[in-house]
Protein backbone atom coordinates (compact mmCIF):
# COMPACT_ATOMS: atom_id res chain seq x y z
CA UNK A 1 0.00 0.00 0.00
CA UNK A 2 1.34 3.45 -0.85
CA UNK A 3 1.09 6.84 0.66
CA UNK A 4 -2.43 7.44 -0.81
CA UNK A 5 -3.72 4.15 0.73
CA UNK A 6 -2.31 5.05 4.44
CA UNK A 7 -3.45 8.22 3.99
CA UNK A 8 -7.44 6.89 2.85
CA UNK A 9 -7.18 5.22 5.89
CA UNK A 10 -5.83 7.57 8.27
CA UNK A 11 -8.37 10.27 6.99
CA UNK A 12 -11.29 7.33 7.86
CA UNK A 13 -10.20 7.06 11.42
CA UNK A 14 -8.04 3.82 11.47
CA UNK A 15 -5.12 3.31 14.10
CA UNK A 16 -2.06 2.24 13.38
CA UNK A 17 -2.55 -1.64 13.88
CA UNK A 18 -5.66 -1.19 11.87
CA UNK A 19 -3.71 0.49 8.90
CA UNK A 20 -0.98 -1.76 9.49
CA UNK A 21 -3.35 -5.41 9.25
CA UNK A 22 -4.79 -3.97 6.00
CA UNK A 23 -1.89 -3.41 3.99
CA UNK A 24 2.04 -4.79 3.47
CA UNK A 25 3.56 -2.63 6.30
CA UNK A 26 5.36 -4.23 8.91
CA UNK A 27 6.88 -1.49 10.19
CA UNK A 28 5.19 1.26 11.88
CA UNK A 29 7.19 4.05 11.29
CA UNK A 30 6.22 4.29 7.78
CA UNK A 31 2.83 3.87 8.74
CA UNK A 32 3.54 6.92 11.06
CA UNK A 33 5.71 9.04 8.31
CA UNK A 34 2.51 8.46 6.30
CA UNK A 35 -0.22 8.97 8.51
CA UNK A 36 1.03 11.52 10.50
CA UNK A 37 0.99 14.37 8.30
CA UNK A 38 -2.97 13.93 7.21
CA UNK A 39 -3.37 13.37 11.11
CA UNK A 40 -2.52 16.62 12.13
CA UNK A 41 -4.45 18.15 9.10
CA UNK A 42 -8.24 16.18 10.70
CA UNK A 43 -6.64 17.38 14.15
CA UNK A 44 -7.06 21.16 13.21
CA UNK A 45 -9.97 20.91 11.19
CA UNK A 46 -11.69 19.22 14.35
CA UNK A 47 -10.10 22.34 16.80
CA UNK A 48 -11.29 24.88 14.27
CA UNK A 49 -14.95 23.42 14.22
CA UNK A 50 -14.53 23.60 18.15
CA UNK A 51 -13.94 27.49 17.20
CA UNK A 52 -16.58 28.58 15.78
């Protein structure tokens, strides 16, 4: 699974054992390096909706 997948995934809510079971990474960092990025994008579009 590529970036796009991890990130699909990430952006629907899975964890990282949950993105990790569905696709060919064994090792979590990548799934981290991938995830985290669109992570911290849903984290600040959740704090702005608190906002407003």
């Amino acid at each position: 699974m590529r970036h796009r997948g991890v990130m699909g995934l990430a952006w629907a809510g899975c964890d990282d054992d949950e993105i990790a079971s569905y696709g060919d990474h064994a090792s979590k960092a990548m799934i981290i390096k991938y995830a985290g990025v669109d992570r911290q994008i849903m984290r600040a579009k959740h704090t702005w909706k608190k906002r407003q």
